[in-house]
Protein backbone atom coordinates (compact mmCIF):
# COMPACT_ATOMS: atom_id res chain seq x y z
CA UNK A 1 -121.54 -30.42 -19.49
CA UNK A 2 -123.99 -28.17 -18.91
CA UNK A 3 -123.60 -29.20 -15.14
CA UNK A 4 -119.68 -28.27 -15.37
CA UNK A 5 -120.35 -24.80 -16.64
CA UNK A 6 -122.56 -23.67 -13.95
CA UNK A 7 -119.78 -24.94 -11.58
CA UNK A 8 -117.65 -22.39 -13.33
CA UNK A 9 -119.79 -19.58 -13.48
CA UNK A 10 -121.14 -20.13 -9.76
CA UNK A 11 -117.40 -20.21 -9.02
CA UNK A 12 -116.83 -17.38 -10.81
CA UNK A 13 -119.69 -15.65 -9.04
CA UNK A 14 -118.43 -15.88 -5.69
CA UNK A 15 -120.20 -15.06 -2.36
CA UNK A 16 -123.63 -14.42 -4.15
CA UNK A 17 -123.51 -17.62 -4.92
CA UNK A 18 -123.27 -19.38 -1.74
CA UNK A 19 -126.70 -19.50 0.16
CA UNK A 20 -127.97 -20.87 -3.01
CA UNK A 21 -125.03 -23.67 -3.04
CA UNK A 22 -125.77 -24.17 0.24
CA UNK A 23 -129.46 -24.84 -0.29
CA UNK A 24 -129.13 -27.22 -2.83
CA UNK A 25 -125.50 -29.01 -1.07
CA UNK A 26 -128.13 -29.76 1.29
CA UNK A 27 -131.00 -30.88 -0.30
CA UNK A 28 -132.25 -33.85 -1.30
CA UNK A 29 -131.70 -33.53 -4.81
CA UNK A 30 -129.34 -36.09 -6.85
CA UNK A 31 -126.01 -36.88 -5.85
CA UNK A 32 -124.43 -35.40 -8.59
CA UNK A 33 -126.20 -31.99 -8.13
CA UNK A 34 -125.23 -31.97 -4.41
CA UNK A 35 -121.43 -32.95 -5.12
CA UNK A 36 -121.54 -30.12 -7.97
CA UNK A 37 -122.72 -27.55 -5.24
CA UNK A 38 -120.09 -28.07 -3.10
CA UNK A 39 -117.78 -28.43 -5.75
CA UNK A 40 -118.56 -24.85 -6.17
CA UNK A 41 -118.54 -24.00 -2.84
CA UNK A 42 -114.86 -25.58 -2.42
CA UNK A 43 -114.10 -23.06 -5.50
CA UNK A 44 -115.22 -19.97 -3.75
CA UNK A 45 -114.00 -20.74 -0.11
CA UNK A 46 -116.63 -18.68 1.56
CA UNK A 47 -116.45 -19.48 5.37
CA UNK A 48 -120.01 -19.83 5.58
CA UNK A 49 -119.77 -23.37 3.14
CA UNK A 50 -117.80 -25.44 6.61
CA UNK A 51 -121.55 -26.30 8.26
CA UNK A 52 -122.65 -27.89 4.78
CA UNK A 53 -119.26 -29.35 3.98
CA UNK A 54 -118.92 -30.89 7.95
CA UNK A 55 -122.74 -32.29 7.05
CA UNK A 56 -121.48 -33.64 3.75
CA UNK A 57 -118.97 -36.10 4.55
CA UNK A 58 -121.78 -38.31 5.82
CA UNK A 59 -123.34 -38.02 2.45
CA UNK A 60 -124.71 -41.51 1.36
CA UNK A 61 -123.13 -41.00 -1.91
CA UNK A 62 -119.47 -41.50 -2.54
CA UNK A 63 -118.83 -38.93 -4.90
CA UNK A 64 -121.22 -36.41 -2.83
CA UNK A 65 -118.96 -36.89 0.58
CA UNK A 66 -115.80 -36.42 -1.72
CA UNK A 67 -116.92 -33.16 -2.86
CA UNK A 68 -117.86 -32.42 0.97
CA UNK A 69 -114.39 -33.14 2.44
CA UNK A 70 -112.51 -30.55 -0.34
CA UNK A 71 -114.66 -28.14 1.21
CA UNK A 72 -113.75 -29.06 4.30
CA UNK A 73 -109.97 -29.62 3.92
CA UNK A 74 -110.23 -25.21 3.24
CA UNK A 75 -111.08 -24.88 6.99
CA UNK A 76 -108.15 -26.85 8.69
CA UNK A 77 -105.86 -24.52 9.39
CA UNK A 78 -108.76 -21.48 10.11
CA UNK A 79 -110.54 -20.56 13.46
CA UNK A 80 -112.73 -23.63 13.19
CA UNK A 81 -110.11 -25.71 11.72
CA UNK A 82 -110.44 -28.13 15.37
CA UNK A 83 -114.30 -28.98 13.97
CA UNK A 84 -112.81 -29.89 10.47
CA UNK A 85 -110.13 -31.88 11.87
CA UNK A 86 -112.19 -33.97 13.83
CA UNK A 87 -114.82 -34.55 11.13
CA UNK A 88 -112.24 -35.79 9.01
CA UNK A 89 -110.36 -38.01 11.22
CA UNK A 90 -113.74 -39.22 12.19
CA UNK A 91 -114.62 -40.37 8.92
CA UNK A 92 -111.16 -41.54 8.58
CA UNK A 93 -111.08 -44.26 11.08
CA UNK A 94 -114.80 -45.32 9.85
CA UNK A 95 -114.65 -48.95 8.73
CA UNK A 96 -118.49 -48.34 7.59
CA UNK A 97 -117.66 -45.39 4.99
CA UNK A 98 -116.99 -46.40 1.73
CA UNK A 99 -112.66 -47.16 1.06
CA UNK A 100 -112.70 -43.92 -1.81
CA UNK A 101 -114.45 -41.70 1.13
CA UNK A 102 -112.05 -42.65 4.07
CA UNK A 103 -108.92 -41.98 1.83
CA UNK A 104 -110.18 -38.53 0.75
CA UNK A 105 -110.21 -38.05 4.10
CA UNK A 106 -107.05 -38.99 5.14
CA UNK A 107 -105.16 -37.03 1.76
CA UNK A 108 -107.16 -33.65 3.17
CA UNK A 109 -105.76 -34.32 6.29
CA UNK A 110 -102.03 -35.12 5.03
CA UNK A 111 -102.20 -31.88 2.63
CA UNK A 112 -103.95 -29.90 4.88
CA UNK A 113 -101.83 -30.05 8.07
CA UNK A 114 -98.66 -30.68 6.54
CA UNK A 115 -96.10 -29.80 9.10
CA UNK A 116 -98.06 -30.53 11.72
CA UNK A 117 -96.92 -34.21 12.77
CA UNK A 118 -98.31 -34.85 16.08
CA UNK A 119 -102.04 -33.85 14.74
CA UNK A 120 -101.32 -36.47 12.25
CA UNK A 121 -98.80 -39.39 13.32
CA UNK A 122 -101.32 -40.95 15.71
CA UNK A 123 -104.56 -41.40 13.12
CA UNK A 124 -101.57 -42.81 10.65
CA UNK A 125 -100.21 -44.91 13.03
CA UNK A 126 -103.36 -46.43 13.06
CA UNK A 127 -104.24 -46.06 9.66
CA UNK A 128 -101.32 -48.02 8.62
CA UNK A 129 -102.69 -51.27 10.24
CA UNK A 130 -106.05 -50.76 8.90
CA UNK A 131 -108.02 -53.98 7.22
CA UNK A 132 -109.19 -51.74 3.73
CA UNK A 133 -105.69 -51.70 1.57
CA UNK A 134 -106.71 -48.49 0.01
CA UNK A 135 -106.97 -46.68 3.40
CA UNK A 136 -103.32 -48.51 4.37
CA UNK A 137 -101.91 -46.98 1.17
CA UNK A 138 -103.24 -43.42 1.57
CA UNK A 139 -101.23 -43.48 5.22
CA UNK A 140 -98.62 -45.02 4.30
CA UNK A 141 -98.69 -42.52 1.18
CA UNK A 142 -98.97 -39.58 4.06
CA UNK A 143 -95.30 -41.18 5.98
CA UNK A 144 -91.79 -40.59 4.73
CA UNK A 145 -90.70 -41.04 8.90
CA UNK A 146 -93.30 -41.54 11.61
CA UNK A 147 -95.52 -38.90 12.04
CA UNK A 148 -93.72 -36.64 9.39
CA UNK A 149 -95.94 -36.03 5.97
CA UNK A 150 -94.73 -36.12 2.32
CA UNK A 151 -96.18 -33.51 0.04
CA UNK A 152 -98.51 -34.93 -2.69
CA UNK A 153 -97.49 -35.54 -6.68
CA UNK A 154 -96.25 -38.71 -7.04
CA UNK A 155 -97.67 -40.15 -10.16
CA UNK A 156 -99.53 -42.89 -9.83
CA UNK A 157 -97.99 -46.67 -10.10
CA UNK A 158 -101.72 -48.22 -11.20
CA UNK A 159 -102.17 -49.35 -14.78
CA UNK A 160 -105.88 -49.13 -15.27
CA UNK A 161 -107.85 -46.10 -16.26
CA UNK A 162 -109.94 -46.51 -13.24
CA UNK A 163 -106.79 -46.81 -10.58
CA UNK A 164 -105.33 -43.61 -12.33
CA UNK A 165 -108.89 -41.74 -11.90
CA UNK A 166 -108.73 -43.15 -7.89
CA UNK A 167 -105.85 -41.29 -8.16
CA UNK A 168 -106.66 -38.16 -9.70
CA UNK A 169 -109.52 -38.00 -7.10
CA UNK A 170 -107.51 -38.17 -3.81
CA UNK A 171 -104.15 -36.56 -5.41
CA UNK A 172 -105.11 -34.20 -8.09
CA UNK A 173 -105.86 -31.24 -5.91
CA UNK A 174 -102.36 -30.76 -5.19
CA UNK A 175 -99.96 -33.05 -7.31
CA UNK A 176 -97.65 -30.94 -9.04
CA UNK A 177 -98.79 -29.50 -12.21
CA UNK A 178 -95.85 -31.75 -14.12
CA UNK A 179 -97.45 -34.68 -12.74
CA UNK A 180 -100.95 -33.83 -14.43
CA UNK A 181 -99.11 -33.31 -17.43
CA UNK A 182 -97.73 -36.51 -17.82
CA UNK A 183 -101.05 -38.47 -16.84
CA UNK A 184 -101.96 -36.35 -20.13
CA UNK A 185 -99.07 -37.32 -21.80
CA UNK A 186 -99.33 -41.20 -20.51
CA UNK A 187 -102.94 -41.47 -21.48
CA UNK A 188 -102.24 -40.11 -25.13
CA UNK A 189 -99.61 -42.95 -25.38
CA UNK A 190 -102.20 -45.63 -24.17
CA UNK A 191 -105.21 -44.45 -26.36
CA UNK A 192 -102.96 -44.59 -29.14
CA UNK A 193 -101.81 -48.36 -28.52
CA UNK A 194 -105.16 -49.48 -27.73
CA UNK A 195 -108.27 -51.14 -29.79
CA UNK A 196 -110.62 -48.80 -30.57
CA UNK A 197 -113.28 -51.11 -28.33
CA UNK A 198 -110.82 -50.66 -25.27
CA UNK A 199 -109.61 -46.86 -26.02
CA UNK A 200 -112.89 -44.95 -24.45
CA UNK A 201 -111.47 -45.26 -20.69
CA UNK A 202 -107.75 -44.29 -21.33
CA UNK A 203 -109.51 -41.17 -23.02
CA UNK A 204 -111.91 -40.84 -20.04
CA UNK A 205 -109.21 -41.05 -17.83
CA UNK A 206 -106.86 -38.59 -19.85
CA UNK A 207 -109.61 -35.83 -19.87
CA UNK A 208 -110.38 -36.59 -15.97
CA UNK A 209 -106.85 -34.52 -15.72
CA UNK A 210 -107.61 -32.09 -17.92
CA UNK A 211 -110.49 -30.98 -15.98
CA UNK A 212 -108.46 -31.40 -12.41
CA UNK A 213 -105.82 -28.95 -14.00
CA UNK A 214 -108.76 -26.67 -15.16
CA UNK A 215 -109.93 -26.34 -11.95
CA UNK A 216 -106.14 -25.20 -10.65
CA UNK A 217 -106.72 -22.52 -13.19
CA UNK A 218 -103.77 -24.34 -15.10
CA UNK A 219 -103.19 -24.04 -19.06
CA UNK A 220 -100.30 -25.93 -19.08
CA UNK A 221 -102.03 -28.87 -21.49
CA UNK A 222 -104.16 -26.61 -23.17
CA UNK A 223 -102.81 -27.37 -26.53
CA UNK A 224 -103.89 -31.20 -26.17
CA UNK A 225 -107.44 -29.95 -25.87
CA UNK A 226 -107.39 -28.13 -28.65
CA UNK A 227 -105.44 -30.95 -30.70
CA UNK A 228 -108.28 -33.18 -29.43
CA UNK A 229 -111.15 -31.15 -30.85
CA UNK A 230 -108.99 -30.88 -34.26
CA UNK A 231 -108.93 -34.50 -34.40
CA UNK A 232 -112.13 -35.68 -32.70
CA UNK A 233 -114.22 -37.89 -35.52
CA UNK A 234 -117.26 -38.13 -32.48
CA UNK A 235 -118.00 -36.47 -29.07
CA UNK A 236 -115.25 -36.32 -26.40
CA UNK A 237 -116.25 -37.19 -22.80
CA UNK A 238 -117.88 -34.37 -20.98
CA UNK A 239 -114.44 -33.06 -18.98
CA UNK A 240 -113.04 -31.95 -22.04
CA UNK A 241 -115.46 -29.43 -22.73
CA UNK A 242 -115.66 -28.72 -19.00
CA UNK A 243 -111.92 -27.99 -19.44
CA UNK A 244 -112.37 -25.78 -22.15
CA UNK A 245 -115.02 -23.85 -20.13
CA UNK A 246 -112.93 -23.22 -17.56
CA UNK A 247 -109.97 -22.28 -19.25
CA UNK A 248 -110.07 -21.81 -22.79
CA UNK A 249 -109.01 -19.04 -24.50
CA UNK A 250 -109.33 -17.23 -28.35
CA UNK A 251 -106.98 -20.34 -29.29
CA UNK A 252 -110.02 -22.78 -28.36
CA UNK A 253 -112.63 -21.17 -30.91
CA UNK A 254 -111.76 -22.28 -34.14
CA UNK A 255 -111.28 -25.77 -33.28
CA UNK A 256 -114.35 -25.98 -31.13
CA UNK A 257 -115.86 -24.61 -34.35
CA UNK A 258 -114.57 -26.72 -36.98
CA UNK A 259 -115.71 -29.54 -34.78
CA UNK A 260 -119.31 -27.94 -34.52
CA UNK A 261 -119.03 -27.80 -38.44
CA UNK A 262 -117.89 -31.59 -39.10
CA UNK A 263 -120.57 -33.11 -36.37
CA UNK A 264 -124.05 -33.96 -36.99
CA UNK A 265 -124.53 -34.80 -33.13
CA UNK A 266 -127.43 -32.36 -31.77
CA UNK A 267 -126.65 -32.83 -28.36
CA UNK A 268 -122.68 -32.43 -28.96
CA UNK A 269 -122.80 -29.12 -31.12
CA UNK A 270 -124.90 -27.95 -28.31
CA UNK A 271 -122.50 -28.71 -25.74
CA UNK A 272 -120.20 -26.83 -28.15
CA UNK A 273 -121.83 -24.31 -28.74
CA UNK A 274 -122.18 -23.57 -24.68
CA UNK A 275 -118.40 -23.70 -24.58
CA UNK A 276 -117.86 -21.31 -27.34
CA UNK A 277 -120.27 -19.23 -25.76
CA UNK A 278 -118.47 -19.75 -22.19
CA UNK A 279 -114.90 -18.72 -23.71
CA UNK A 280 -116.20 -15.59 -25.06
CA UNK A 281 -117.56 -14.37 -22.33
CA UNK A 282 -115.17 -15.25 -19.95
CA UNK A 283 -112.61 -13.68 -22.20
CA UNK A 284 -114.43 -10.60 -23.23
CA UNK A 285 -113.91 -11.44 -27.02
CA UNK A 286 -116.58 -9.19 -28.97
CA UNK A 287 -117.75 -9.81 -32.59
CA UNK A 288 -115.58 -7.44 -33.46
CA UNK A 289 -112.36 -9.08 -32.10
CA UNK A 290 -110.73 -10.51 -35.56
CA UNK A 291 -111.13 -13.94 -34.19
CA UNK A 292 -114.28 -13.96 -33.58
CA UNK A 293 -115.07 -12.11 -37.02
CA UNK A 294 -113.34 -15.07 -38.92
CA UNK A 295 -115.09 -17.93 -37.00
CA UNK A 296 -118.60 -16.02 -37.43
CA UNK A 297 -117.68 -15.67 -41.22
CA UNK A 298 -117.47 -19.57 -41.86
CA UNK A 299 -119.24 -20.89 -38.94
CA UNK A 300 -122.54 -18.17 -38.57
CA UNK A 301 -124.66 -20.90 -36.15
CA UNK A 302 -122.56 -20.45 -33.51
CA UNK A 303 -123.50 -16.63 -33.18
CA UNK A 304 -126.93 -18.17 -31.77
């Protein structure tokens, strides 16, 4: 969580930010740190990110090289968009780079050059024929005709919480927003009809989109957030709050504080209180707004 929210703020930051990002997107720190860097760097699109991002797509780690190619799917259509291209049809065609890698690679291409089908038909042409069936299915995902690219959004067919979060990491970027929605809507439908042993992925997988459309800057499922935290009789996975961080608003406050009040989970009324904390400041409320004045009135930990 706490990870998430420095993501935002960094974000938020912009250019002053990115020598640091840089520092650490290159570093041998863990995986997760390095993928959160260039997460951040992918949020500010400073042109000075493309070195690190071209150097992260070899990343070791999956989720590291992901993170590396959104940064570099920014530079394809730019002055140095040739390097990017070639980076990312390199790692494409790579039978030694992890299946989730390669097909990050070939979405940023499709969604990246869209229009441009003689950049693209030749590495799907190939693609297509290719011995990992998750690499054939992102190219054949990218081909309505030969050579000519669909635009992303179509939800996905899988029925597993871990297919739909392949999904959401190769198609979330830029599936329409009514598409997120629905994975929302879907994933409320499944939690509800499952055991309470078998509901924790649906849930993981439902707040997964939450956190994809809070990083479009997109409030359009706000309100299941905030039903969430209403409702929530333990800790929600991480990308709720994460959500919330990003794009929470006065609305958020009370019911992150009622569930601050009901909990008795240190380490999740902290992570609350950070998001409280994050809203407020990111919306300019003051103790004085009457909001804040009627959450501080019943709730008066959460001015810490």
């Amino acid at each position: 969580m706490r990870r998430e929210t420095a993501v935002a703020r960094l974000t938020v930051i912009g250019a002053r930010a990115v020598d640091r990002l840089i520092e650490r997107a290159r570093s041998d720190a863990d995986p997760g740190v390095r993928a959160a860097a260039l997460r951040a760097l992918e949020g500010v699109g400073n042109d000075r990110a493309l070195p690190a991002a071209l150097a992260g797509t070899a990343d070791a780690d999956a989720g590291a090289a992901i993170a590396a190619i959104g940064v570099a799917r920014q530079f394809l259509r730019g002055k140095r968009g040739a390097e990017a291209v070639d980076r990312l049809t390199t790692v494409a065609l790579d039978a030694r780079r992890p299946e989730a890698v390669r097909a990050a690679a070939v979405v940023a291409l499709r969604d990246g050059l869209a229009g441009e089908p003689k950049t693209l038909a030749p590495l799907l042409t190939s693609l297509a024929a290719d011995t990992s069936a998750t690499v054939r299915a992102a190219a054949q995902n990218a081909v309505t005709k030969v050579g000519v690219t669909k635009p992303a959004g179509e939800r996905p067919r899988a029925s597993t919480p871990a297919s739909i979060r392949e999904w959401l990491a190769r198609e979330g970027g830029k599936a329409p927003l009514s598409s997120l929605l629905a994975i929302v809507e879907r994933m409320r439908e499944r939690e509800a009809a499952e055991s309470a042993a078998r509901r924790s992925d649906w849930t993981a997988a439902r707040f997964a989109a939450h956190l994809i459309l809070a990083r479009r800057g997109s409030r359009v499922a706000l309100y299941d957030l905030r039903e969430a935290l209403e409702q929530a009789a333990a800790p929600l996975p991480v990308d709720a709050l994460a959500a919330l961080a990003l794009i929470g608003d006065a609305s958020c406050l009370e019911p992150i504080a009622s569930a601050f009040g009901r909990s008795k989970d240190r380490g999740w009324r902290d992570h609350l209180l950070e998001t409280f904390h994050a809203i407020t400041k990111r919306e300019k409320l003051t103790p004085r707004h009457t909001a804040i004045k009627r959450i501080l009135k019943r709730w008066p930990n959460l001015a810490q």
